[in-house]
N, C-alpha and C. Protein backbone atom coordinates (compact mmCIF):
# COMPACT_ATOMS: atom_id res chain seq x y z
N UNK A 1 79.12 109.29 87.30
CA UNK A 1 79.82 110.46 87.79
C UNK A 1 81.31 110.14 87.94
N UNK A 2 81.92 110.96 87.40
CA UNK A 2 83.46 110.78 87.69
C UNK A 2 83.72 111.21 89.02
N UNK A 3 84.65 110.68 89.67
CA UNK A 3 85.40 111.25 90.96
C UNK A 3 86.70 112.40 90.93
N UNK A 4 86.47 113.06 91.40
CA UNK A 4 88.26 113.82 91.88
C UNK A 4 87.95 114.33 92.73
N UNK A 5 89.35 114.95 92.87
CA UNK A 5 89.92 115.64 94.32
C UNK A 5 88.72 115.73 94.99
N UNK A 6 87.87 116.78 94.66
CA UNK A 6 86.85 117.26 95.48
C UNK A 6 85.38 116.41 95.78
N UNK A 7 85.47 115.00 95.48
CA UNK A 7 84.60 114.16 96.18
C UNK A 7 84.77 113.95 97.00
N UNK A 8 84.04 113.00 97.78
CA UNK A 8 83.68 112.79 98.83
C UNK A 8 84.20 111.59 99.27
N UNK A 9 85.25 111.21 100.52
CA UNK A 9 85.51 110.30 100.81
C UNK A 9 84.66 108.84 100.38
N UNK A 10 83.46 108.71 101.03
CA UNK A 10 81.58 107.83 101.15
C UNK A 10 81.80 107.96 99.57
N UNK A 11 82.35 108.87 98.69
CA UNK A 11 82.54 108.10 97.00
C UNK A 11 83.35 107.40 96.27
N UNK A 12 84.35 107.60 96.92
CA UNK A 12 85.65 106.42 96.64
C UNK A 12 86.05 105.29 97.53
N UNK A 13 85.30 105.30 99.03
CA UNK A 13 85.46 104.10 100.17
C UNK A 13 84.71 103.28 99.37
N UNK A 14 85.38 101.88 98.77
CA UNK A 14 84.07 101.02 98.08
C UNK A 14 84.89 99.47 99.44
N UNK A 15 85.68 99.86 100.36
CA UNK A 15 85.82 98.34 100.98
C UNK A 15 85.05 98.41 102.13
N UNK A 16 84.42 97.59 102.89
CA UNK A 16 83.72 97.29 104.43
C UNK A 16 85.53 97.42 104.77
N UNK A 17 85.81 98.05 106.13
CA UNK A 17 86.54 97.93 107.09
C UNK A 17 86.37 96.06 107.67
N UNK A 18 87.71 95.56 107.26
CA UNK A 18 88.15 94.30 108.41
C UNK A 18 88.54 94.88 109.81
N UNK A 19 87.45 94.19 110.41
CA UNK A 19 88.08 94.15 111.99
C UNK A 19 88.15 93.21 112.65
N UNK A 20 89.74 92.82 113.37
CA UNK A 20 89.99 91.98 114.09
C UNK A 20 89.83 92.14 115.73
N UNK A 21 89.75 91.59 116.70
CA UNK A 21 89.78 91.42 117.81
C UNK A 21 91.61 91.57 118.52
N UNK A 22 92.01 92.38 119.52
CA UNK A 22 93.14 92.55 119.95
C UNK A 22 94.06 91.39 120.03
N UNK A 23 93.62 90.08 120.30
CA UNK A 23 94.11 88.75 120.79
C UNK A 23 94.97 88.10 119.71
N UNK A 24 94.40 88.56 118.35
CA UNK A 24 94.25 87.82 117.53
C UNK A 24 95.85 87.60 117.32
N UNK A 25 96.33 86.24 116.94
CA UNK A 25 97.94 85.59 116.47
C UNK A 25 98.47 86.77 115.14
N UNK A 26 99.90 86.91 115.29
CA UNK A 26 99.98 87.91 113.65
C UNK A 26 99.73 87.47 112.16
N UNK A 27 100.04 85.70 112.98
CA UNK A 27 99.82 84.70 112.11
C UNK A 27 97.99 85.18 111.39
N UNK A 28 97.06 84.51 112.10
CA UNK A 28 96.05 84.77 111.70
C UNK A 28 95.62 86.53 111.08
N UNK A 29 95.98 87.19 111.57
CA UNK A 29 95.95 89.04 111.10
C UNK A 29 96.43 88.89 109.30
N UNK A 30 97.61 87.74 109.40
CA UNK A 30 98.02 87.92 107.79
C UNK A 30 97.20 86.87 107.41
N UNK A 31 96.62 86.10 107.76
CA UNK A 31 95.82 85.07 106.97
C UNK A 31 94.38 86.13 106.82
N UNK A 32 94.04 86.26 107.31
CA UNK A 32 92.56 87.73 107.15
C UNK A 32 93.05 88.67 105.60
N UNK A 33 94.12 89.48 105.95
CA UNK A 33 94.70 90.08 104.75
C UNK A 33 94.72 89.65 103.89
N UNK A 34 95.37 88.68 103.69
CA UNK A 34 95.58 87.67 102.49
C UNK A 34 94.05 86.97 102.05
N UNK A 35 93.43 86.67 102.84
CA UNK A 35 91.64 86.49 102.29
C UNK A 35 91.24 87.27 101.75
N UNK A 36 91.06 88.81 102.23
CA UNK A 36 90.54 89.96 101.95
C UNK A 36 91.01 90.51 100.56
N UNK A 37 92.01 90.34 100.55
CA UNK A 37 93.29 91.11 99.52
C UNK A 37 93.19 92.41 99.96
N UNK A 38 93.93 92.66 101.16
CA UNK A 38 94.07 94.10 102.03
C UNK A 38 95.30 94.02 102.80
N UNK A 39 95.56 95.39 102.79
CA UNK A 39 96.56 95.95 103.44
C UNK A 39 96.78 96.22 105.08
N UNK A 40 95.53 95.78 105.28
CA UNK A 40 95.36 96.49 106.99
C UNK A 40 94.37 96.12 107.55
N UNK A 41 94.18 96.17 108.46
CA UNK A 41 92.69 95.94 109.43
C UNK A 41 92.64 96.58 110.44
N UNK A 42 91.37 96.73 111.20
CA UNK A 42 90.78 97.41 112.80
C UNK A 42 91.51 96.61 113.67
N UNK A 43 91.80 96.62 114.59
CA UNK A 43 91.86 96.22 115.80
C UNK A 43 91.07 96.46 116.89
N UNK A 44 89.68 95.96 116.91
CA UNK A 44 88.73 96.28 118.16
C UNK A 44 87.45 95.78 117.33
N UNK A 45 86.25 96.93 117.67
CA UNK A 45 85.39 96.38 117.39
C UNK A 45 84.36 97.64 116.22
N UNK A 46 83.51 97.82 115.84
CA UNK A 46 82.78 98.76 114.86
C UNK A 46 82.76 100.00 116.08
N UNK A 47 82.39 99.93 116.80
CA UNK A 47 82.34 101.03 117.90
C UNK A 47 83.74 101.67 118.46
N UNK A 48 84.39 100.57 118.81
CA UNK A 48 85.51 101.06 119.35
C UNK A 48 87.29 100.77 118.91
N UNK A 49 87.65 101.83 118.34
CA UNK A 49 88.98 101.22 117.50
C UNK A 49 89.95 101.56 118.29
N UNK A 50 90.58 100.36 118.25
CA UNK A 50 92.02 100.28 119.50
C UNK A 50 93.02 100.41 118.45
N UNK A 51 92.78 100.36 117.65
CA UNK A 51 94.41 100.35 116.59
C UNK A 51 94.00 99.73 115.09
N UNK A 52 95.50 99.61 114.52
CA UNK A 52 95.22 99.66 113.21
C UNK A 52 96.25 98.49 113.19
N UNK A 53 96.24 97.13 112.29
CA UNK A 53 97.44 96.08 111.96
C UNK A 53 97.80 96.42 110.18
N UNK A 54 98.47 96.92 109.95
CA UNK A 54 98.82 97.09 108.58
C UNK A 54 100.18 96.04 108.23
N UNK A 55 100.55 96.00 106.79
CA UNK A 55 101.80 94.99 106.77
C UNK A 55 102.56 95.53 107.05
N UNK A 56 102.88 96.78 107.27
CA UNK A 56 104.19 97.46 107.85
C UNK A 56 104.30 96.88 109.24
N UNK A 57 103.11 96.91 110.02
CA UNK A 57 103.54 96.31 111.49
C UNK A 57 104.24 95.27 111.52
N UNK A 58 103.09 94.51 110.49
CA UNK A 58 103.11 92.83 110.51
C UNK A 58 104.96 92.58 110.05
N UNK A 59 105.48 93.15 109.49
CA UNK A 59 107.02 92.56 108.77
C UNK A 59 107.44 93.72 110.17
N UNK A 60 107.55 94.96 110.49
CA UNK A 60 108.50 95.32 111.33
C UNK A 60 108.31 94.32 112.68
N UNK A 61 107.16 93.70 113.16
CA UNK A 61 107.36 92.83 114.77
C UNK A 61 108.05 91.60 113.94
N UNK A 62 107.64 91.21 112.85
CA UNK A 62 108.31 89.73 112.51
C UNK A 62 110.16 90.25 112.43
N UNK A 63 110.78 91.70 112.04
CA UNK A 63 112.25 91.93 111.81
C UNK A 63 112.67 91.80 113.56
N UNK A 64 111.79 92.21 114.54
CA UNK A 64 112.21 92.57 115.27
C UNK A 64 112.35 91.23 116.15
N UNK A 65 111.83 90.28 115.64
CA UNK A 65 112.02 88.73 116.19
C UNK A 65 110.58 88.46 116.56
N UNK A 66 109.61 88.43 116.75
CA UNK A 66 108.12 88.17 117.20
C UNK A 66 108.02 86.60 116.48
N UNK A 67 107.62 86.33 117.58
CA UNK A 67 106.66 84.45 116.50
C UNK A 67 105.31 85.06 116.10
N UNK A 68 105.34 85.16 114.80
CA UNK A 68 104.17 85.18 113.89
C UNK A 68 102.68 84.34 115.01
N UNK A 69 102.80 83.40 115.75
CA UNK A 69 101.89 82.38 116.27
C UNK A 69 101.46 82.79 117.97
N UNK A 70 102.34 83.48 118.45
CA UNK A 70 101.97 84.30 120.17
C UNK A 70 102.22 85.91 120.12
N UNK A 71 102.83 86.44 118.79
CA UNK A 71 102.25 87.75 118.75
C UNK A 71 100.76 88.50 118.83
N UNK A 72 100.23 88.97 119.68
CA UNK A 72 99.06 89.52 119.06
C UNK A 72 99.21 90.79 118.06
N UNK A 73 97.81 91.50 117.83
CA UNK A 73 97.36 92.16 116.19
C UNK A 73 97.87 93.41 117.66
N UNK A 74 97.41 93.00 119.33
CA UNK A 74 97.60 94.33 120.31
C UNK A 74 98.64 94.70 120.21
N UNK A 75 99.78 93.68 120.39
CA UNK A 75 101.08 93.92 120.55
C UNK A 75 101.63 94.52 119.16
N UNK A 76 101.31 94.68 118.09
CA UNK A 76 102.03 95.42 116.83
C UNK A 76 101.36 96.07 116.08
N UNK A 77 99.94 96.52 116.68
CA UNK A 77 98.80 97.54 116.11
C UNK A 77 99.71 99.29 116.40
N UNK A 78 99.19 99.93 115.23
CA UNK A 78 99.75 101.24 115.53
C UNK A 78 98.61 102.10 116.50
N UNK A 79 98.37 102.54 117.37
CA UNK A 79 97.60 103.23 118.35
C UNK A 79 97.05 104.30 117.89
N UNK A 80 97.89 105.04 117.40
CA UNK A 80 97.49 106.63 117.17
C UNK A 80 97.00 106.61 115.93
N UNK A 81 95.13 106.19 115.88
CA UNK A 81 94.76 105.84 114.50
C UNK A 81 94.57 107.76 114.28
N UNK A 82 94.58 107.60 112.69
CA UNK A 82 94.46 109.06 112.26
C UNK A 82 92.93 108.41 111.66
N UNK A 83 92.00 108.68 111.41
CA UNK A 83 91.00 108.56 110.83
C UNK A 83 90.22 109.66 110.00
N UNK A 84 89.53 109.09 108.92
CA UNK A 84 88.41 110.45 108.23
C UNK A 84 87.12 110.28 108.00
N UNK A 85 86.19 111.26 107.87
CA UNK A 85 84.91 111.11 107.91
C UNK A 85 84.04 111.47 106.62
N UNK A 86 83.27 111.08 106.24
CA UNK A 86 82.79 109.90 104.85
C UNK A 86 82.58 111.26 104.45
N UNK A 87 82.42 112.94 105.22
CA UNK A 87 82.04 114.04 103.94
C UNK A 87 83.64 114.89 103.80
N UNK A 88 84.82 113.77 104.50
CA UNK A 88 86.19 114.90 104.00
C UNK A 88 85.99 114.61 102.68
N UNK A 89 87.30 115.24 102.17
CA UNK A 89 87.45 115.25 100.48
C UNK A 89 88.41 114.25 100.37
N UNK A 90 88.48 113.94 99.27
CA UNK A 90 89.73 112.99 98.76
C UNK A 90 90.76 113.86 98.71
N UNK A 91 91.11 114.97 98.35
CA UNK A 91 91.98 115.87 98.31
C UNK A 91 92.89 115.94 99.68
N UNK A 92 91.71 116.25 101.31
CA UNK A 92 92.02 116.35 102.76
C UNK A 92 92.49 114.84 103.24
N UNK A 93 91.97 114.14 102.95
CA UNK A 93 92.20 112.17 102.81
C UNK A 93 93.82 112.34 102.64
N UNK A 94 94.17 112.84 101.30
CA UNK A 94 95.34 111.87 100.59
C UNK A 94 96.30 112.65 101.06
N UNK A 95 96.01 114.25 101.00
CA UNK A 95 97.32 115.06 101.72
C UNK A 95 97.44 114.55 103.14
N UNK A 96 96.76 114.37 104.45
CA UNK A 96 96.73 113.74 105.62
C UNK A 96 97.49 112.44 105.66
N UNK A 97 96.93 111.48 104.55
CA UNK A 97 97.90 110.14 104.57
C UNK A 97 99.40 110.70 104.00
N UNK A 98 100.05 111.54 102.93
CA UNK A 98 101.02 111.68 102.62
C UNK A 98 101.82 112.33 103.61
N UNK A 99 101.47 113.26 103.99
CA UNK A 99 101.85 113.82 105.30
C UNK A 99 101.98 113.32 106.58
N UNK A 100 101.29 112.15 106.83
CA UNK A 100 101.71 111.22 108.10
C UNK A 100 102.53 109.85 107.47
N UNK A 101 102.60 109.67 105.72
CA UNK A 101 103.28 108.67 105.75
C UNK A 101 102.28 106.82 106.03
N UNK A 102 100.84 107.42 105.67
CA UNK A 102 99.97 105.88 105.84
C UNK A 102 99.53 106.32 105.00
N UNK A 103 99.36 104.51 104.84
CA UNK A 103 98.43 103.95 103.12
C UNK A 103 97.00 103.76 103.77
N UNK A 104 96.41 103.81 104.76
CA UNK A 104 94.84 102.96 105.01
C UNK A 104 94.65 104.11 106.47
N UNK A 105 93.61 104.18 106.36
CA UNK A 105 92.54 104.97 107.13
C UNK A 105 90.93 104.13 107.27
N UNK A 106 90.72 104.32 108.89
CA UNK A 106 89.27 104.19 108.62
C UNK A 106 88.24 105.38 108.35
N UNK A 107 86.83 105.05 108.18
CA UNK A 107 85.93 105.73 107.69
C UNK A 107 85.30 105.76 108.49
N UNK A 108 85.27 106.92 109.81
CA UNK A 108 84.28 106.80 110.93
C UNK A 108 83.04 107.80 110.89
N UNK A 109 82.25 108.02 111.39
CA UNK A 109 80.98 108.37 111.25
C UNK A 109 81.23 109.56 112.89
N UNK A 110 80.27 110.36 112.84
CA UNK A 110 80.62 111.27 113.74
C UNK A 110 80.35 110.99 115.37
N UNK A 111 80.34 109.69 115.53
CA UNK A 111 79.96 108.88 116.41
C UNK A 111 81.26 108.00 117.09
N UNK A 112 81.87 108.16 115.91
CA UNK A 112 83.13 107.28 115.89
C UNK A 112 82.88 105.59 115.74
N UNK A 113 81.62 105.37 115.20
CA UNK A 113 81.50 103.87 114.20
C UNK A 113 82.34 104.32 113.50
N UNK A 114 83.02 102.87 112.87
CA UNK A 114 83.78 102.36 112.01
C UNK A 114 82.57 102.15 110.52
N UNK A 115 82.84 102.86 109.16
CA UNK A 115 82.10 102.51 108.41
C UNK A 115 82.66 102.40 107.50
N UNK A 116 83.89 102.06 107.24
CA UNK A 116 84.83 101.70 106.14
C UNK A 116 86.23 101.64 106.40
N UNK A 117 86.76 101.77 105.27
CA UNK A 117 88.30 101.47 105.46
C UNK A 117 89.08 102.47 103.58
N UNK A 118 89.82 103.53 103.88
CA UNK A 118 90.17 104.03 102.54
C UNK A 118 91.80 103.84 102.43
N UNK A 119 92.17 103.39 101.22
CA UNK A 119 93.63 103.18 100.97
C UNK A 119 94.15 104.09 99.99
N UNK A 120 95.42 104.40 99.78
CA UNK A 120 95.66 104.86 99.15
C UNK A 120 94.95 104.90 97.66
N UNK A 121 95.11 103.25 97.33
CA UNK A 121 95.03 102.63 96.39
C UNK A 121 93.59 103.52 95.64
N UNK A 122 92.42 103.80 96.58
CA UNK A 122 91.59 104.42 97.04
C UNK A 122 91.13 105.68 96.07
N UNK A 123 91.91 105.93 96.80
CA UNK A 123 92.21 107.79 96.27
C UNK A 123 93.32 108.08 95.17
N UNK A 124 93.66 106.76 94.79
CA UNK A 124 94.50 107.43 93.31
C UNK A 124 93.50 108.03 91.96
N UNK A 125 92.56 106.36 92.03
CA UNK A 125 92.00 107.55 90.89
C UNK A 125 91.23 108.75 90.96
N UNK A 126 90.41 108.93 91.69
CA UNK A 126 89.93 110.62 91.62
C UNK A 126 91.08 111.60 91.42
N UNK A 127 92.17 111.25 92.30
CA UNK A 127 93.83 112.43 92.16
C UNK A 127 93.70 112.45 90.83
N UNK A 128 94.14 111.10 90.09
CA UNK A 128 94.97 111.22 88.80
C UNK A 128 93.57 111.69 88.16
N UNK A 129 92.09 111.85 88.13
CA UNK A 129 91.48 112.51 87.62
C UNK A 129 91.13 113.66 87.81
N UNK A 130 91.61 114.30 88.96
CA UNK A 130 91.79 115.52 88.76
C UNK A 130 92.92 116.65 88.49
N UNK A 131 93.54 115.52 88.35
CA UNK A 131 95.07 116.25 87.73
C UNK A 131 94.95 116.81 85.92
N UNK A 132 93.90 115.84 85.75
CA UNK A 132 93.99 116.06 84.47
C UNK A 132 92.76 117.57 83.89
N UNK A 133 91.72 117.85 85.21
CA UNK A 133 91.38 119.18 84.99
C UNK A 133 91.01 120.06 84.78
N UNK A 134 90.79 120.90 83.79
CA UNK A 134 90.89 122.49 83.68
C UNK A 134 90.02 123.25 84.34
């Protein structure tokens, strides 16, 4: 089955959500990323999401002077997670991230479990396949 616009989030989420613990060094947050080959992670736990560490945090606390090694993921997590749920569309997904300006979202369940993680990267191809149409 091909994907576009009008699939289903649960059809283009193919990553498990990384989640880190609040404590965690920024140091270690980019060593996770860099394992994963990802852009971002949870901050909390499958149940309960305290925030989001993306590399935008990670380089704006390091501009702002932070030691990479006694920063925590708490201290430079963004709070106000926007999240979507595995039956939005890719269409409601990608306009929401363009419109707030984020690449990564989690995939919560109507419970508010954590059951994935969607990136831009994500949702390009269904877009660019449904651009094409008729």
């Amino acid at each position: 089955m091909t994907s576009t616009v009008w699939s289903r989030v649960n059809d283009v989420a193919t990553r498990e959500a990384v989640i880190v613990p609040p404590e965690i060094s920024l140091r270690k947050v980019a060593d996770v990323m860099a394992g994963h080959d990802i852009g971002a992670v949870i901050v909390g736990t499958t149940r309960n999401v305290l925030g989001i560490v993306s590399e935008r945090d990670i380089v704006a606390a390091l501009a702002a002077g932070a030691d990479p090694d006694q920063a925590t993921a708490a201290g430079a997590m963004s709070v106000a997670v926007v999240s979507v749920r595995p039956t939005d569309t890719v269409y409601d997904a990608a306009v929401d991230m363009l419109d707030l300006g984020i690449r990564h979202v989690p995939v919560l369940d109507v419970r508010g479990e954590v059951l994935g993680m969607v990136s831009v990267r994500d949702l390009l191809r269904p877009l660019m396949t449904g651009s094409f149409e008729r």
